[in-house]
C-alpha atoms as a PDB file:
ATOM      1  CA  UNK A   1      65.579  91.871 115.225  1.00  0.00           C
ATOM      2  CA  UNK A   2      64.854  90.189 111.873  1.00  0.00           C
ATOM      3  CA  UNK A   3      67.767  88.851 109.241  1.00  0.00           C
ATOM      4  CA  UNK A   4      66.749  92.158 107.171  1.00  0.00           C
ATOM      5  CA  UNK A   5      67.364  93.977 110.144  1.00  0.00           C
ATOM      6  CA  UNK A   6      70.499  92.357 111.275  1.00  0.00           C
ATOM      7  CA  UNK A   7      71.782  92.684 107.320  1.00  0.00           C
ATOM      8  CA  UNK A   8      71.328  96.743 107.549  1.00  0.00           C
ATOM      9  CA  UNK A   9      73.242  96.910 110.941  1.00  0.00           C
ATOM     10  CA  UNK A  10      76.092  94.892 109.005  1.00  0.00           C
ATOM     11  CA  UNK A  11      76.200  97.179 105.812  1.00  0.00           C
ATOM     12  CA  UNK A  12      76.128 100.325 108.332  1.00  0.00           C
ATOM     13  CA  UNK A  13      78.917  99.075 110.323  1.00  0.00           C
ATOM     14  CA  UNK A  14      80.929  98.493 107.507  1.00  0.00           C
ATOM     15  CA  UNK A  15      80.399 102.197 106.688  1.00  0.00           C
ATOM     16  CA  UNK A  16      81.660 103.631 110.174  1.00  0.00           C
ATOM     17  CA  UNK A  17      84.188 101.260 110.045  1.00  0.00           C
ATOM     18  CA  UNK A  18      85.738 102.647 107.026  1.00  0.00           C
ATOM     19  CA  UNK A  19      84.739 106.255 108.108  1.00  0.00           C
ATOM     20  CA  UNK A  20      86.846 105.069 111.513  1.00  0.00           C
ATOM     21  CA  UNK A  21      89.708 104.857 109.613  1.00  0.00           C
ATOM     22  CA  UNK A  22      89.520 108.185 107.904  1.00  0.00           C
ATOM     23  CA  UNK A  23      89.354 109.132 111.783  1.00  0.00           C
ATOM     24  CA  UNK A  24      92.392 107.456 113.369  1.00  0.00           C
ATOM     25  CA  UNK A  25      95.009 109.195 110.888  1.00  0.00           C
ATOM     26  CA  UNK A  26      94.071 112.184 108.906  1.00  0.00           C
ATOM     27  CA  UNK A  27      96.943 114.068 108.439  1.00  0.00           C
ATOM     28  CA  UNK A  28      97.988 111.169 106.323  1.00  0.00           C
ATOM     29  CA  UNK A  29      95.250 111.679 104.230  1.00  0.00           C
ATOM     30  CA  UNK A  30      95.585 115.144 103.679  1.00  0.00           C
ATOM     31  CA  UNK A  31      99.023 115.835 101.712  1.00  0.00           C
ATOM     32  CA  UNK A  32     100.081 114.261  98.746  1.00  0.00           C
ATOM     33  CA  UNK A  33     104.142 114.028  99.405  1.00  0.00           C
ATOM     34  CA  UNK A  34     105.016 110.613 100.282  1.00  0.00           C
ATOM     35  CA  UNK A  35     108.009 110.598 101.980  1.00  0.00           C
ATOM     36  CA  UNK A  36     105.748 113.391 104.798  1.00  0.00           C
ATOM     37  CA  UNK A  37     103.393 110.632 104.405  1.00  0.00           C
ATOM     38  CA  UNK A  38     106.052 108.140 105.206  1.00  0.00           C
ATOM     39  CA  UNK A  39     106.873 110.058 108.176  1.00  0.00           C
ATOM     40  CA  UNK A  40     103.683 109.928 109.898  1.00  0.00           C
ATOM     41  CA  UNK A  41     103.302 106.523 109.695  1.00  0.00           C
ATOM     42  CA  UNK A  42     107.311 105.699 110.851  1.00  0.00           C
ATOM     43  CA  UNK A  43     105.721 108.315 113.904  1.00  0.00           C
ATOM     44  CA  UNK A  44     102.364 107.019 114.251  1.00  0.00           C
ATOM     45  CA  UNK A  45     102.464 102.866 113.121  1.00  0.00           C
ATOM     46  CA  UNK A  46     100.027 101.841 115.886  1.00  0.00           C
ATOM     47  CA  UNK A  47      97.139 103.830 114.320  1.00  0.00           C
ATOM     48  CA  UNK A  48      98.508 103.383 110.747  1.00  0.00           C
ATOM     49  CA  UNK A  49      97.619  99.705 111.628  1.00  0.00           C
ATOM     50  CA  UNK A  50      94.498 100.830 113.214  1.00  0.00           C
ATOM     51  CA  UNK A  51      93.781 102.523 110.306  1.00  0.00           C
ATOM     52  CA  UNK A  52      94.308 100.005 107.638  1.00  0.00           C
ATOM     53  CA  UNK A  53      92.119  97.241 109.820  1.00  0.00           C
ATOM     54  CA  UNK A  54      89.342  99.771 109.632  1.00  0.00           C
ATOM     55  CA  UNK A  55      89.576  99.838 105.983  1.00  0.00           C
ATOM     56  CA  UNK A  56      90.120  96.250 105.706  1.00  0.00           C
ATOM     57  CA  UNK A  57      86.392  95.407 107.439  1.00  0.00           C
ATOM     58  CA  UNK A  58      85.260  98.847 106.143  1.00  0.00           C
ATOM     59  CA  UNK A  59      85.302  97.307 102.611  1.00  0.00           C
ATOM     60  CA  UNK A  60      84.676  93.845 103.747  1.00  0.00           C
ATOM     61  CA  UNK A  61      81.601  94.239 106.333  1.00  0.00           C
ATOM     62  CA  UNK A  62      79.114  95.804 103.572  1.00  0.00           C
ATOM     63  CA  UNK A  63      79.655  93.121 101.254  1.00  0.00           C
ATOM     64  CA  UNK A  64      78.876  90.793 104.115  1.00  0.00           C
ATOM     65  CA  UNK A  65      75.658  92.448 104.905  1.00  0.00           C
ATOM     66  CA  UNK A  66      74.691  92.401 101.325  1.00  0.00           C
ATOM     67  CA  UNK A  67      75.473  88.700 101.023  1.00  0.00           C
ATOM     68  CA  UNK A  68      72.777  87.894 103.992  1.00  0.00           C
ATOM     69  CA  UNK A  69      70.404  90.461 102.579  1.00  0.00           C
ATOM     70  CA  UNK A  70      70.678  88.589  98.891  1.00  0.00           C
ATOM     71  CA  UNK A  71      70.588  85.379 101.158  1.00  0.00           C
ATOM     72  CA  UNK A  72      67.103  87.060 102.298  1.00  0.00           C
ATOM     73  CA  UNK A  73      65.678  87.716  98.945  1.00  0.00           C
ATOM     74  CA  UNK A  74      66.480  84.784  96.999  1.00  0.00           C
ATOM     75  CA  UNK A  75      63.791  83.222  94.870  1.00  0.00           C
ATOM     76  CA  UNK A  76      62.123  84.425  91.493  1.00  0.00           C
ATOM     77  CA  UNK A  77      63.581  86.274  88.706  1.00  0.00           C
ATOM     78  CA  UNK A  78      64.384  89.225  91.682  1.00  0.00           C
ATOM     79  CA  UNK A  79      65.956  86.776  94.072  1.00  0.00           C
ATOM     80  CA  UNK A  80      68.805  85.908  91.109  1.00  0.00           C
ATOM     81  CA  UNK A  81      69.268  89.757  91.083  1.00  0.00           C
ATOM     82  CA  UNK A  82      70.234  90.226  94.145  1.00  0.00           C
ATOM     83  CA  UNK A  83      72.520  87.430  94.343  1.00  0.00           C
ATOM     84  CA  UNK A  84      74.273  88.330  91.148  1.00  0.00           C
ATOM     85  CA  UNK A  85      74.617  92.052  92.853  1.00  0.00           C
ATOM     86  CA  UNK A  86      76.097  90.085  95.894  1.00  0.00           C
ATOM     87  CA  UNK A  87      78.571  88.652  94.078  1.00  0.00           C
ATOM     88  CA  UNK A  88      79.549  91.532  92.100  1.00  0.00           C
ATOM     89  CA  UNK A  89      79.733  93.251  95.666  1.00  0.00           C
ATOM     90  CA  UNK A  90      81.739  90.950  97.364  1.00  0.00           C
ATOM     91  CA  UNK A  91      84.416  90.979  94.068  1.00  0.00           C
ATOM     92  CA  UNK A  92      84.610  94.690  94.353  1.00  0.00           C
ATOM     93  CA  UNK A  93      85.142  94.088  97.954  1.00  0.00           C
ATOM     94  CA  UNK A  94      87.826  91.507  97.561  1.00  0.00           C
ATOM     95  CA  UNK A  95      89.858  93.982  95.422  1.00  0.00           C
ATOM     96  CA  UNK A  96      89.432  96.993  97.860  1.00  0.00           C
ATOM     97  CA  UNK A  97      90.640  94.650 100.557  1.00  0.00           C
ATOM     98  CA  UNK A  98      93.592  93.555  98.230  1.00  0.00           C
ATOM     99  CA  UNK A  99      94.924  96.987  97.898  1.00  0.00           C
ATOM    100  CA  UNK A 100      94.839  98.136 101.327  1.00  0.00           C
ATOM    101  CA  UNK A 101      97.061  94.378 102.123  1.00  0.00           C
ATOM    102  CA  UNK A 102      99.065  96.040  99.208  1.00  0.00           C
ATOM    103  CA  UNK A 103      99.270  99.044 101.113  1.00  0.00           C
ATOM    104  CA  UNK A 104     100.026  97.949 104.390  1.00  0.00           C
ATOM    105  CA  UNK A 105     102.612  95.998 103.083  1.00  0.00           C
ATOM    106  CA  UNK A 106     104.501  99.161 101.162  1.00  0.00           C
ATOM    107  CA  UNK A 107     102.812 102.122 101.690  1.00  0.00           C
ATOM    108  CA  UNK A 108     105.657 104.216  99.602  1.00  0.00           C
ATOM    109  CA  UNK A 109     105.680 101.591  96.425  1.00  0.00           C
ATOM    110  CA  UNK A 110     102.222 101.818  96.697  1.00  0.00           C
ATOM    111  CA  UNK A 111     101.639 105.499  96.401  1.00  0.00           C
ATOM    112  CA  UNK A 112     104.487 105.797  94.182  1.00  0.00           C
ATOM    113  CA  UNK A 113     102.534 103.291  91.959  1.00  0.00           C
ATOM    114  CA  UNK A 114     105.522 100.767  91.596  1.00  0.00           C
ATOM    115  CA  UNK A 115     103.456  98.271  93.036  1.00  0.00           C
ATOM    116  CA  UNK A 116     100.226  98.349  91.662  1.00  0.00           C
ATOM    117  CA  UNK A 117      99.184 100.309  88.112  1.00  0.00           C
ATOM    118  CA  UNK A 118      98.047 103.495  88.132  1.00  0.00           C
END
């Protein structure tokens, strides 16, 4: 397995990961009153925790991946492309991540939007 390959396997990963989390707790997903939503996690913390990991590395793993695969490519006018999309990958990332640690934290001030701006 090449760098290339290994980079694709790391992006892809990330994806199920993140897919995973849809997995381990979607009732929670699927209604929009928070204090039912509080209820399933108060009933159900081991996979909320589950879930929010999955998120976590679902976000985080891609922008990995895309890091080695700009790592690949680098060189030439292209090469400084890729990088810059690395970077603007792993940012997006980094805020993704942020809000589900914002989550975790307070799921309620969270969804109520007390926490972070709507």
């Amino acid at each position: 397995m090449n760098i290339t390959q290994f980079s694709g396997i790391v992006i892809s990963a990330g994806f199920v990961l993140y897919v995973a989390a849809m997995v381990v707790a979607p009732q929670l997903y699927n209604t929009s009153d928070i204090d039912q939503r509080m209820g399933i996690i108060t009933a159900n913390q081991t996979r909320w925790n589950l879930s929010q990991i999955f998120f976590a590395l679902g976000a985080g793993l891609p922008a990995a991946g895309f890091g080695i695969l700009a790592f690949v490519q680098r060189g030439g006018l292209t090469g400084w492309l890729w990088i810059l999309g690395a970077v603007a990958f792993a940012a997006g990332s980094a805020i993704g991540v942020w809000l589900v640690y914002r989550q975790t934290l307070d799921p309620a001030a969270f969804w109520e939007g007390t926490e972070i701006p709507k």
